[in-house]
N, C-alpha and C. Protein backbone atom coordinates (compact mmCIF):
# COMPACT_ATOMS: atom_id res chain seq x y z
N UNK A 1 111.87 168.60 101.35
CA UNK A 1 112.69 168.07 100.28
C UNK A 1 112.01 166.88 99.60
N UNK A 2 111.05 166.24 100.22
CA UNK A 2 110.51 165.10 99.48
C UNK A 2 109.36 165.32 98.88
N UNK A 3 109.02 166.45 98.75
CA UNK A 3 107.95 166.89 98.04
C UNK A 3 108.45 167.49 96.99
N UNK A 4 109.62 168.01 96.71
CA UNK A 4 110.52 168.45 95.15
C UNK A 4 110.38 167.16 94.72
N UNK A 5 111.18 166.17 95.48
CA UNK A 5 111.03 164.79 94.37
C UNK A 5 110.07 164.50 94.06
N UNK A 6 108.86 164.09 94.92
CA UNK A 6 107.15 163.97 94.25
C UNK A 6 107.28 164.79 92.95
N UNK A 7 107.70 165.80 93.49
CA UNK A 7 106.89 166.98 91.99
C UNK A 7 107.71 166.66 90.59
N UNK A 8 109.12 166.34 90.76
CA UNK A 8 109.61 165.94 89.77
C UNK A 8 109.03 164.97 89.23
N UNK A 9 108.70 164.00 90.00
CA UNK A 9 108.16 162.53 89.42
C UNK A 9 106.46 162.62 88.82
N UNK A 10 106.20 163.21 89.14
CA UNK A 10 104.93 164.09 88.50
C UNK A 10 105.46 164.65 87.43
N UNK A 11 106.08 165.40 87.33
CA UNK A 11 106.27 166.31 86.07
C UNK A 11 106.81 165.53 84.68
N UNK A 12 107.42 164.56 85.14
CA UNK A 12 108.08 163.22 84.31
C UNK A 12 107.53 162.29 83.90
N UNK A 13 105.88 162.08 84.95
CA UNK A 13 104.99 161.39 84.47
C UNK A 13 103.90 162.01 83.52
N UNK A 14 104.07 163.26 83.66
CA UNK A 14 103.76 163.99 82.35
C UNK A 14 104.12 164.40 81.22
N UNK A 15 105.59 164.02 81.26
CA UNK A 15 106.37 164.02 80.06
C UNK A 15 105.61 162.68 78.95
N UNK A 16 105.85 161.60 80.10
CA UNK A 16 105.66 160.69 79.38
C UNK A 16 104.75 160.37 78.61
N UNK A 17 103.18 160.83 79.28
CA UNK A 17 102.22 160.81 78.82
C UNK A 17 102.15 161.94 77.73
N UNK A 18 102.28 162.88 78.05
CA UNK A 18 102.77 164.24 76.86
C UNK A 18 103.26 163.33 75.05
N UNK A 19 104.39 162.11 75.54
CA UNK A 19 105.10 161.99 74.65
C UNK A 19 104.51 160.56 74.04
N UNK A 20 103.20 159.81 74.66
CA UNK A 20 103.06 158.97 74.27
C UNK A 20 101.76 158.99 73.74
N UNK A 21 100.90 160.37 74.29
CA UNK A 21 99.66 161.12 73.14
C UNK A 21 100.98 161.58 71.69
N UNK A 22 101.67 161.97 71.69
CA UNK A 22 102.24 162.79 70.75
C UNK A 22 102.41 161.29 69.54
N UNK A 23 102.92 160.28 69.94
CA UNK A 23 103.36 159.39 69.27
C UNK A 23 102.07 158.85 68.80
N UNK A 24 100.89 158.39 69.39
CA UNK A 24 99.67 158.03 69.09
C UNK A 24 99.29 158.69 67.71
N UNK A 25 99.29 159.71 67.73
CA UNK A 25 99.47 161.44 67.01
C UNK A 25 97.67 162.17 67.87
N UNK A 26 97.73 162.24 68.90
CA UNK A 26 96.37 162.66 69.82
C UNK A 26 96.78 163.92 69.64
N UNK A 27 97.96 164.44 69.13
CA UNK A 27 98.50 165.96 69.78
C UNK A 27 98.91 166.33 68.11
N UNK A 28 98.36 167.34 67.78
CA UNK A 28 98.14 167.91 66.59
C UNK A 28 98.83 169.12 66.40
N UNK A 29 99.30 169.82 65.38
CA UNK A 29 99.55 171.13 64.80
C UNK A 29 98.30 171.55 63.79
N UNK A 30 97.85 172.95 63.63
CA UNK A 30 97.05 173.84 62.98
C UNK A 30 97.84 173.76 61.84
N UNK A 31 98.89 174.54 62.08
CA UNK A 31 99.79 174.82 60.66
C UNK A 31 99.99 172.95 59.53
N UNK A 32 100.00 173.10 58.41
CA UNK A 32 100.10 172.09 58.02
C UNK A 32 101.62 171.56 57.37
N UNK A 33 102.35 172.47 57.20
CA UNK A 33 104.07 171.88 57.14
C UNK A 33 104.53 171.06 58.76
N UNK A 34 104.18 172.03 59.61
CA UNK A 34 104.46 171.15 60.80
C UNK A 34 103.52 169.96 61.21
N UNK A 35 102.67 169.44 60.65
CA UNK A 35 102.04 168.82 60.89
C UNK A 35 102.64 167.81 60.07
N UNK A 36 102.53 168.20 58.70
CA UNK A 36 103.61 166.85 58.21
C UNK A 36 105.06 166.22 58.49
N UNK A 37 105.57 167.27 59.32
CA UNK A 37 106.62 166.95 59.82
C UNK A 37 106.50 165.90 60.99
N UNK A 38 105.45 166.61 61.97
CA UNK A 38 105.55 165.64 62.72
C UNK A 38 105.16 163.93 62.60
N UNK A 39 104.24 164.06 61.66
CA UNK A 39 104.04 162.75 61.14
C UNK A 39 104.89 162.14 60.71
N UNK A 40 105.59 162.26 59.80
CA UNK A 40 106.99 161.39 59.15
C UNK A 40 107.97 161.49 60.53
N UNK A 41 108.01 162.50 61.61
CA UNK A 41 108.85 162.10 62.38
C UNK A 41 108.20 160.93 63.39
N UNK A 42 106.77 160.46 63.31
CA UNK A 42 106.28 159.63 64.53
C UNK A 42 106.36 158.13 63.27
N UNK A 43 106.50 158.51 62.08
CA UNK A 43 106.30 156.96 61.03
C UNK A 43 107.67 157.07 61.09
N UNK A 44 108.93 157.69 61.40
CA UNK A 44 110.34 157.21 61.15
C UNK A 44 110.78 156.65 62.70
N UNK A 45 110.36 157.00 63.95
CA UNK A 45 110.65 156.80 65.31
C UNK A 45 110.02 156.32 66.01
N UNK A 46 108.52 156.16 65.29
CA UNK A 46 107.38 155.44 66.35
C UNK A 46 107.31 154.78 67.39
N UNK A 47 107.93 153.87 66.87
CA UNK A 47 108.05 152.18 67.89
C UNK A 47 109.02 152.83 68.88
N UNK A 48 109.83 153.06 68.61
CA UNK A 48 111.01 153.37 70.31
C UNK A 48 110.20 154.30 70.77
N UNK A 49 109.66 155.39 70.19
CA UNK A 49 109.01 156.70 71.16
C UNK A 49 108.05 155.85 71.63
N UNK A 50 107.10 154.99 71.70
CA UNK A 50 106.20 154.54 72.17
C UNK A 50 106.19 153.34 73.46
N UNK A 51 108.06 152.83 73.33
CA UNK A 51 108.37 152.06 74.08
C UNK A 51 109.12 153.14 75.11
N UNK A 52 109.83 153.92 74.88
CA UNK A 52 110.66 155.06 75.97
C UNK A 52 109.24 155.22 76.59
N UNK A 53 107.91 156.12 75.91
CA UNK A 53 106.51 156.45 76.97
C UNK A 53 105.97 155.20 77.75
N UNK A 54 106.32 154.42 77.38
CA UNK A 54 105.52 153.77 78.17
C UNK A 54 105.94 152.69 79.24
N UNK A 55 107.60 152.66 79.02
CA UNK A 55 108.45 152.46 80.41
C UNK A 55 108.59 153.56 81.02
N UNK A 56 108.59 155.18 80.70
CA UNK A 56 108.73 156.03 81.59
C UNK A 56 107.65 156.20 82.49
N UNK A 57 105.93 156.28 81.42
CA UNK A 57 104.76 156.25 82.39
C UNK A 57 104.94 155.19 83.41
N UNK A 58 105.09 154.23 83.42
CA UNK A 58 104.85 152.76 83.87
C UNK A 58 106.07 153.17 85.24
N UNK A 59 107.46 153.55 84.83
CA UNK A 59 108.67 153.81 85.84
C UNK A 59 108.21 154.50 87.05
N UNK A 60 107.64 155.80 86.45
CA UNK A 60 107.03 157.17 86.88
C UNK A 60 105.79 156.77 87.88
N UNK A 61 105.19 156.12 87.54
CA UNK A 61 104.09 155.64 88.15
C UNK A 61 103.97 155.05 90.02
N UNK A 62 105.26 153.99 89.26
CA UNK A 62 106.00 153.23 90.44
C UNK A 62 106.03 153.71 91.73
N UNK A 63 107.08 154.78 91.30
CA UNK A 63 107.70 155.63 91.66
C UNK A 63 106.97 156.64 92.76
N UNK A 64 106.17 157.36 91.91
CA UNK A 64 104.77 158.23 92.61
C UNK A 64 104.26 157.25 93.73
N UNK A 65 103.83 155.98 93.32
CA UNK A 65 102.99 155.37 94.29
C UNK A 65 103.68 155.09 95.17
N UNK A 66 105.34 154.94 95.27
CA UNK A 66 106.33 153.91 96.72
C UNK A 66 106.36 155.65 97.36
N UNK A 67 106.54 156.75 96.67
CA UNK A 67 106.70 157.55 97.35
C UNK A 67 105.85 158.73 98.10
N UNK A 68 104.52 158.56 97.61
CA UNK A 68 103.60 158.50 98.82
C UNK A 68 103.15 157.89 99.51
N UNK A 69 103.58 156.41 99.38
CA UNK A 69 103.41 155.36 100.70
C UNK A 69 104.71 155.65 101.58
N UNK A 70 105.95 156.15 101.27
CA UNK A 70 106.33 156.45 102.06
C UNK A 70 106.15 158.05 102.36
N UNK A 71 105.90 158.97 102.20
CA UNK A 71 105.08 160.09 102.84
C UNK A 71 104.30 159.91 103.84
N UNK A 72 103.20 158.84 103.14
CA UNK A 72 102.00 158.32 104.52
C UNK A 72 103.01 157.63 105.83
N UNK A 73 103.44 156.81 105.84
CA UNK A 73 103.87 156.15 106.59
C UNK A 73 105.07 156.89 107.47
């Protein structure tokens, strides 16, 4: 059972990072309507999406590390 939670907290620490390349704009569309979309959506929301990624990475992180010190231990 404590290895579901690891994995969640992994998977969440990939959200975050997922969502804080996306906000950077590291993470691109081919098509170019969606591409402008996503842009005006990272210049209208930027700043909070960039503050949610990077208390979640930072949370997530925590998290991962107390809970394979307690695994080891």
């Amino acid at each position: 059972m404590e290895y579901i939670g690891l994995l969640f907290e992994i998977i969440f620490l990939g959200i975050g990072v997922y969502l804080y390349l996306f906000v950077r704009g590291f993470i691109s569309q081919k098509d170019p309507k969606k591409q402008a979309k996503m842009d005006e959506f990272r210049k209208e929301n930027g700043w909070w999406l960039r503050l949610a990624a990077i208390a979640l990475i930072s949370v997530m992180t925590i998290n991962i590390a107390l809970h394979i010190q307690q695994l080891i231990t």
